[in-house]
PDB file of N, CA and C in Angstrom:
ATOM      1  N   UNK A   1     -24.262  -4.764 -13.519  1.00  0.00           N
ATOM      2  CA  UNK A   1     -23.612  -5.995 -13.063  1.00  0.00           C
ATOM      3  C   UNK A   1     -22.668  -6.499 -14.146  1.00  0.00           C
ATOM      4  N   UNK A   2     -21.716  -6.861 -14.134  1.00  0.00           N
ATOM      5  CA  UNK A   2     -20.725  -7.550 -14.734  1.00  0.00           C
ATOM      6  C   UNK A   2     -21.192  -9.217 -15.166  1.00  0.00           C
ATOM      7  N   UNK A   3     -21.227  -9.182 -16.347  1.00  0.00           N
ATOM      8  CA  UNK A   3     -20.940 -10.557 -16.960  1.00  0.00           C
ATOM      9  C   UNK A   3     -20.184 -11.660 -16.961  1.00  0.00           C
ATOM     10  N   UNK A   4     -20.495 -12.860 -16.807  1.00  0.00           N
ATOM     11  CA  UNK A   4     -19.739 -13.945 -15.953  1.00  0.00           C
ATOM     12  C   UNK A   4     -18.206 -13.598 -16.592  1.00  0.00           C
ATOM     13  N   UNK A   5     -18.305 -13.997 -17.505  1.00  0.00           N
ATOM     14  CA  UNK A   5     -16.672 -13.887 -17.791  1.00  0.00           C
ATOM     15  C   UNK A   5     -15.947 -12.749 -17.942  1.00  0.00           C
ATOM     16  N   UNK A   6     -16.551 -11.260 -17.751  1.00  0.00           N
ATOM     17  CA  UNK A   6     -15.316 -10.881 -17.099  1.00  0.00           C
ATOM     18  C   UNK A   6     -15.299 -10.462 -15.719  1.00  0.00           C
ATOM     19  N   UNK A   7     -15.901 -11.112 -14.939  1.00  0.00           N
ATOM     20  CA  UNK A   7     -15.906 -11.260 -13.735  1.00  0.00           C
ATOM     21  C   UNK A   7     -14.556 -12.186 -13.162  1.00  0.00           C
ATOM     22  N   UNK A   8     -15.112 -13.600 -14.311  1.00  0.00           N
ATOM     23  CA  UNK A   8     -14.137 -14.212 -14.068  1.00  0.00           C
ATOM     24  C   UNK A   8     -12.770 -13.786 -14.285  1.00  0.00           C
ATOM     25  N   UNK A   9     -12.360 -13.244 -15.536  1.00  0.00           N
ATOM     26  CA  UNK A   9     -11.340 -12.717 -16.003  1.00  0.00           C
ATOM     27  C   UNK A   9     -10.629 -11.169 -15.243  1.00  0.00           C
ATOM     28  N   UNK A  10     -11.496 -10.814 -14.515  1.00  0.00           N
ATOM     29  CA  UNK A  10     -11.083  -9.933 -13.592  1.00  0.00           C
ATOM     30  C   UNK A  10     -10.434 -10.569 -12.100  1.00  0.00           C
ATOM     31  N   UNK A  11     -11.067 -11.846 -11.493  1.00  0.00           N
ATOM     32  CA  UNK A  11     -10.895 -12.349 -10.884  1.00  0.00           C
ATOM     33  C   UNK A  11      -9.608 -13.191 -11.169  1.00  0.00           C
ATOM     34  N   UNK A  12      -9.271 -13.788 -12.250  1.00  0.00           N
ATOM     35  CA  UNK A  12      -7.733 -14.050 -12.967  1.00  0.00           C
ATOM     36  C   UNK A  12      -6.313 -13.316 -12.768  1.00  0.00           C
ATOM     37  N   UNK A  13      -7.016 -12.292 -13.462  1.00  0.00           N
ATOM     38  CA  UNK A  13      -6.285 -10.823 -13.484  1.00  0.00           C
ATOM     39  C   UNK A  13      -5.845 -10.502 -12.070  1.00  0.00           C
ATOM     40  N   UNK A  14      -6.380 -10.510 -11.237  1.00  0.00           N
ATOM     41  CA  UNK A  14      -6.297 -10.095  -9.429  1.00  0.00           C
ATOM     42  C   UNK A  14      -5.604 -11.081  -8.854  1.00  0.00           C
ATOM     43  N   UNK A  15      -5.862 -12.042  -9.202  1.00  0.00           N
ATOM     44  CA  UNK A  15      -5.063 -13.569  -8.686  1.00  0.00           C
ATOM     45  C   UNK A  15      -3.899 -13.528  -9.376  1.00  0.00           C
ATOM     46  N   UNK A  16      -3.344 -13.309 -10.434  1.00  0.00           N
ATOM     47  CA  UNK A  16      -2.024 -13.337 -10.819  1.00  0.00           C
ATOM     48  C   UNK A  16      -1.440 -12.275 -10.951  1.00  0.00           C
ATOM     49  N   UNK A  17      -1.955 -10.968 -10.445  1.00  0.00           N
ATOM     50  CA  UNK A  17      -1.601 -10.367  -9.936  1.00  0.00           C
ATOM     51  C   UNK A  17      -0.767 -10.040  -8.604  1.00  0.00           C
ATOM     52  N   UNK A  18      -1.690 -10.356  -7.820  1.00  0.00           N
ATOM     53  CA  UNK A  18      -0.978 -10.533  -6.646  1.00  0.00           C
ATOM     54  C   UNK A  18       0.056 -11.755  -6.501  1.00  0.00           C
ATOM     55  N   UNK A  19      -0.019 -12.663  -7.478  1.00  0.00           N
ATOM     56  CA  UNK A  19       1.003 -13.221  -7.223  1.00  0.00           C
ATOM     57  C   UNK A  19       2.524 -13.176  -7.861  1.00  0.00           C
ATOM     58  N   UNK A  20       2.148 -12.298  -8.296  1.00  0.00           N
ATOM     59  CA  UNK A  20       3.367 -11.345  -9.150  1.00  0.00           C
ATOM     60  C   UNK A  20       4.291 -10.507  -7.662  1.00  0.00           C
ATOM     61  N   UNK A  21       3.157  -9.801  -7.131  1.00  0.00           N
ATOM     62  CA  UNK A  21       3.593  -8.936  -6.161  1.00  0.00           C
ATOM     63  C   UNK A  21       4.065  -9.722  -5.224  1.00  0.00           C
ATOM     64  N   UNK A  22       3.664 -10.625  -4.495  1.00  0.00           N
ATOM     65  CA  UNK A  22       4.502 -11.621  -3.211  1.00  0.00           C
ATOM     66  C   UNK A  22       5.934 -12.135  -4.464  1.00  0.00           C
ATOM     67  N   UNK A  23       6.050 -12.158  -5.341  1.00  0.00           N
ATOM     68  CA  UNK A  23       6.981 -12.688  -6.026  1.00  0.00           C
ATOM     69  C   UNK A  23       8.000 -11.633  -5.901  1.00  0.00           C
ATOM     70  N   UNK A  24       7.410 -10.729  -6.779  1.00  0.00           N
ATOM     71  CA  UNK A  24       8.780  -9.216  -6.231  1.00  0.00           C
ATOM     72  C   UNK A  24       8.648  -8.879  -4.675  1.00  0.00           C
ATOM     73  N   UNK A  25       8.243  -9.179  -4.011  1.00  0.00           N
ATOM     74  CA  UNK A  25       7.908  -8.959  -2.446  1.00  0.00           C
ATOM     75  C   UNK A  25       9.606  -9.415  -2.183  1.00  0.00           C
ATOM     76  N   UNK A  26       9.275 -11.122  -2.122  1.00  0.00           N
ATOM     77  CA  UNK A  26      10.245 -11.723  -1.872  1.00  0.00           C
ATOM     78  C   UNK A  26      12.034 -11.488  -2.632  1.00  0.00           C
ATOM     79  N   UNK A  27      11.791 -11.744  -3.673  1.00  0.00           N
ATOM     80  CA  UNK A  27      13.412 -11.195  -4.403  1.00  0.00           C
ATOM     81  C   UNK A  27      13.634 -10.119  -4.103  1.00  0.00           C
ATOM     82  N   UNK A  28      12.874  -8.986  -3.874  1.00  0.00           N
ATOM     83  CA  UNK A  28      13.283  -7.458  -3.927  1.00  0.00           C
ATOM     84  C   UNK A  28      13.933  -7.213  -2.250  1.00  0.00           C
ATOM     85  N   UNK A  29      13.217  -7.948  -1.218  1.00  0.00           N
ATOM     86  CA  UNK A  29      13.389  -8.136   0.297  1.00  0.00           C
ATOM     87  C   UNK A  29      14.943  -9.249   0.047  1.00  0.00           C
ATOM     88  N   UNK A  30      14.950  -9.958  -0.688  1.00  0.00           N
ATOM     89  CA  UNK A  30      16.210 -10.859  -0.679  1.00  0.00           C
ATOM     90  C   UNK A  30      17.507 -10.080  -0.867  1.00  0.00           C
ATOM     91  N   UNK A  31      16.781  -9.523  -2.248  1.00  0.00           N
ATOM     92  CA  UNK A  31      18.721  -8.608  -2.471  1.00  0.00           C
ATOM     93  C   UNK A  31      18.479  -7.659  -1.515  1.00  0.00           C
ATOM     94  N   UNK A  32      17.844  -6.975  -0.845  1.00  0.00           N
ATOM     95  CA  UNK A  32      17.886  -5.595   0.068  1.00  0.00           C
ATOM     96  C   UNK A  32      18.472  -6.180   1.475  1.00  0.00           C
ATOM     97  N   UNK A  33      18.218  -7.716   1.616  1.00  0.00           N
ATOM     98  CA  UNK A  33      18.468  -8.674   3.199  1.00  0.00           C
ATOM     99  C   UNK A  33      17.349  -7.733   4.359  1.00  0.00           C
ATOM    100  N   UNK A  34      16.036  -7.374   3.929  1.00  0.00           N
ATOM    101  CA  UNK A  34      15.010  -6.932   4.594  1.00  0.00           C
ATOM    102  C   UNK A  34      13.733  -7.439   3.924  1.00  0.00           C
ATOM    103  N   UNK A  35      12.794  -7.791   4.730  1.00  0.00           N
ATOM    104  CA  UNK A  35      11.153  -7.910   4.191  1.00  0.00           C
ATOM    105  C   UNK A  35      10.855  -6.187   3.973  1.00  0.00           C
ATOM    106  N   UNK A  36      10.552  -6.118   2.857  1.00  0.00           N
ATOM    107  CA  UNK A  36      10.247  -4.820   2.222  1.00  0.00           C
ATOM    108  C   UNK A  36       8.464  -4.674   2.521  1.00  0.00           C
ATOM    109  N   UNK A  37       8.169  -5.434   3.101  1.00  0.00           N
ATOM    110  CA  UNK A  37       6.582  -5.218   2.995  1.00  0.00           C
ATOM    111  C   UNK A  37       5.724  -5.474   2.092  1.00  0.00           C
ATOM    112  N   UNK A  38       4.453  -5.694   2.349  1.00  0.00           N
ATOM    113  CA  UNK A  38       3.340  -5.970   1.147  1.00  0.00           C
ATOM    114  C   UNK A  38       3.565  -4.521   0.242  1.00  0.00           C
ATOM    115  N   UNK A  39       2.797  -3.284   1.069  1.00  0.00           N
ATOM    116  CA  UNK A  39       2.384  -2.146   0.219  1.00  0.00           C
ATOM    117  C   UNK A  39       3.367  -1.942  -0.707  1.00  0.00           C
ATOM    118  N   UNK A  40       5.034  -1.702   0.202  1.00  0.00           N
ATOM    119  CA  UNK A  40       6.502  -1.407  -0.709  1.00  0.00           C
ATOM    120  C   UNK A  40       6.619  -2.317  -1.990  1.00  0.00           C
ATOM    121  N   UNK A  41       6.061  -3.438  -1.414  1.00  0.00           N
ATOM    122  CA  UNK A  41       6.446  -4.147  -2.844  1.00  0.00           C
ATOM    123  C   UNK A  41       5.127  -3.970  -3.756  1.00  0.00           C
ATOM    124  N   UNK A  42       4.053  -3.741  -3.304  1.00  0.00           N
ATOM    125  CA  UNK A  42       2.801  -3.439  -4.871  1.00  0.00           C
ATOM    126  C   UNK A  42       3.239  -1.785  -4.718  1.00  0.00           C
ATOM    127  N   UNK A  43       3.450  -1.321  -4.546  1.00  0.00           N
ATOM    128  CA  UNK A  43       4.013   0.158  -4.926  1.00  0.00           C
ATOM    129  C   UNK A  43       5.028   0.104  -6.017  1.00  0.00           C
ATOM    130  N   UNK A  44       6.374  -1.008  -5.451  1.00  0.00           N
ATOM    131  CA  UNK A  44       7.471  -0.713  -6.617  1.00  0.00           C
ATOM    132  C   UNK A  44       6.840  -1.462  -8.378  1.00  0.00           C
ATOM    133  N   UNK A  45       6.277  -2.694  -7.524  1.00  0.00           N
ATOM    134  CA  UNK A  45       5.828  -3.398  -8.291  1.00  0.00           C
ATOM    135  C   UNK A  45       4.918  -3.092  -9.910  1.00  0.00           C
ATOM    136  N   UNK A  46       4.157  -1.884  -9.037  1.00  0.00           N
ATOM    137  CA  UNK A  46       3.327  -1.299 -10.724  1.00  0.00           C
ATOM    138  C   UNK A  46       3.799  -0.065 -10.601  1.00  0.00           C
ATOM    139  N   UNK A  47       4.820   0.209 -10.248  1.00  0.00           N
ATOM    140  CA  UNK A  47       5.480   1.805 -10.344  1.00  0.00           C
ATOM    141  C   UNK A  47       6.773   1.182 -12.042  1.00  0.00           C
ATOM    142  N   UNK A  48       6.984  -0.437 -11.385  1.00  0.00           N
ATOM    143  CA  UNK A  48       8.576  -0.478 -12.205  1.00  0.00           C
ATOM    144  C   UNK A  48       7.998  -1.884 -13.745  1.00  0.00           C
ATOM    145  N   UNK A  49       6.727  -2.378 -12.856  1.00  0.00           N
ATOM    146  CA  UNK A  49       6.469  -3.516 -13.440  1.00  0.00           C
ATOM    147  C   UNK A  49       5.056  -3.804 -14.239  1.00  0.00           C
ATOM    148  N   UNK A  50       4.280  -3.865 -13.604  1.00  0.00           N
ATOM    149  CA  UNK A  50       2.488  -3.899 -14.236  1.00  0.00           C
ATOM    150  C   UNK A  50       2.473  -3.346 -15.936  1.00  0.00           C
ATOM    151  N   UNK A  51       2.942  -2.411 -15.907  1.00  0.00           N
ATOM    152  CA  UNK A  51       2.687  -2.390 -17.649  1.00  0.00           C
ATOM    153  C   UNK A  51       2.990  -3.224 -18.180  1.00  0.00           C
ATOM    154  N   UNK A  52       4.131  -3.312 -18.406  1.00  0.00           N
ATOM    155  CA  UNK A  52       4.908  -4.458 -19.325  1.00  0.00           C
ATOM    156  C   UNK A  52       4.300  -6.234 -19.034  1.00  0.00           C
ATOM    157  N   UNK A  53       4.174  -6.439 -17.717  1.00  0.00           N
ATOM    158  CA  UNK A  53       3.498  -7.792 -16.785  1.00  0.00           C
ATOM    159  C   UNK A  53       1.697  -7.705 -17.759  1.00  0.00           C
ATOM    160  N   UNK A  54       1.159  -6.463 -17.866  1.00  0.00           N
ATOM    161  CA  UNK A  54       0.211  -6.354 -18.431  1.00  0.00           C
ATOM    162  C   UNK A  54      -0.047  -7.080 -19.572  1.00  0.00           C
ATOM    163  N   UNK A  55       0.828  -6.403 -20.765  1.00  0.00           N
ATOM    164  CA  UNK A  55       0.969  -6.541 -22.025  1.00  0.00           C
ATOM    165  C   UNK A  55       1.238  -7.997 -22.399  1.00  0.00           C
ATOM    166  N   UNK A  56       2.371  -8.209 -21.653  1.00  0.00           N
ATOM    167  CA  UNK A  56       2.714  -9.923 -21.681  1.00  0.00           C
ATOM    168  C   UNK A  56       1.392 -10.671 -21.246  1.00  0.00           C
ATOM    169  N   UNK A  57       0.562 -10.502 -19.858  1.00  0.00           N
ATOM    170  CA  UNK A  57      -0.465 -11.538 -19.196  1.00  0.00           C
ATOM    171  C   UNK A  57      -1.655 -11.674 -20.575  1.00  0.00           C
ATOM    172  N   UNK A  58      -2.122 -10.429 -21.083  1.00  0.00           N
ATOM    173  CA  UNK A  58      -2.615 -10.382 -21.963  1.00  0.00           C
ATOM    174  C   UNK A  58      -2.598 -11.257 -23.303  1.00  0.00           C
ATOM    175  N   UNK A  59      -1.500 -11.594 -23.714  1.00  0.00           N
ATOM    176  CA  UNK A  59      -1.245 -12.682 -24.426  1.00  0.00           C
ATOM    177  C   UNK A  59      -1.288 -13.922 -23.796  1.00  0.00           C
ATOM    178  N   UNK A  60      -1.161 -14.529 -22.937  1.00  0.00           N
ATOM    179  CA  UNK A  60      -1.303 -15.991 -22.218  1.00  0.00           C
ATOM    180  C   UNK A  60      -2.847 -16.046 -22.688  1.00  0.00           C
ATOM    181  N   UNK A  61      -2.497 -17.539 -22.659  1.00  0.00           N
ATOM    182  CA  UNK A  61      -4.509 -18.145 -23.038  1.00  0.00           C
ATOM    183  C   UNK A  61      -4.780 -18.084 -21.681  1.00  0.00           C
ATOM    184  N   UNK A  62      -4.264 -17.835 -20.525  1.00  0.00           N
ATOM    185  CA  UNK A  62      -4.812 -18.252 -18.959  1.00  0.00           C
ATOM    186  C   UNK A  62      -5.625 -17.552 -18.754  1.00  0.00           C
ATOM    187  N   UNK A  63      -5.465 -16.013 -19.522  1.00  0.00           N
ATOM    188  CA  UNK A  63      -5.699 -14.770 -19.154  1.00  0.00           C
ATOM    189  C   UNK A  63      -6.877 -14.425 -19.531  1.00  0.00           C
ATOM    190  N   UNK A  64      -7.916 -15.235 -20.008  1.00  0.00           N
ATOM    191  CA  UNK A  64      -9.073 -15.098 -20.478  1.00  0.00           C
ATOM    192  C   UNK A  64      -9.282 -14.167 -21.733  1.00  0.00           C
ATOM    193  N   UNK A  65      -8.075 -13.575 -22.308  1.00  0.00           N
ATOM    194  CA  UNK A  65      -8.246 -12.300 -23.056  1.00  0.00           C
ATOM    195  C   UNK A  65      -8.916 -12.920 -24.538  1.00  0.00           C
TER     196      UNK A  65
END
C-alpha cells in the first residue's frame, strides 16, 4: 500500500497533469481550427512535452516533491 503522501503527491501529479493536457488540447485544436481530441492531445502532449513539464513541476512547492 502506498503511504499517505505519496498517494497524495501522486494524486497532485495526475491532477496537474491532466490539466496540462486539456490546456494543449485546446491551443493545439485552436491553431489547427479543429478539436484534436483528448487521446491526440495526451499523445502529443508527453510525446513533445511531459519531460521538460516534469522537471519544471518538480521544482514547484505544489508538487509535494
Amino acid at each position: 500500500a502506498c503511504v499517505p503522501w505519496r498517494r497524495d503527491k501522486m494524486r497532485r501529479d495526475g491532477q496537474e497533469q491532466l490539466k496540462q493536457i486539456e490546456r494543449h488540447k485546446y491551443l493545439v485544436s485552436q491553431r489547427l481550427g479543429r478539436d484534436i481530441g483528448w487521446e491526440e492531445a495526451a499523445r502529443d502532449w508527453i510525446d513533445h512535452h511531459a519531460g521538460t513539464w516534469r522537471g519544471w513541476w518538480e521544482e514547484q512547492p505544489e508538487s509535494g516533491a
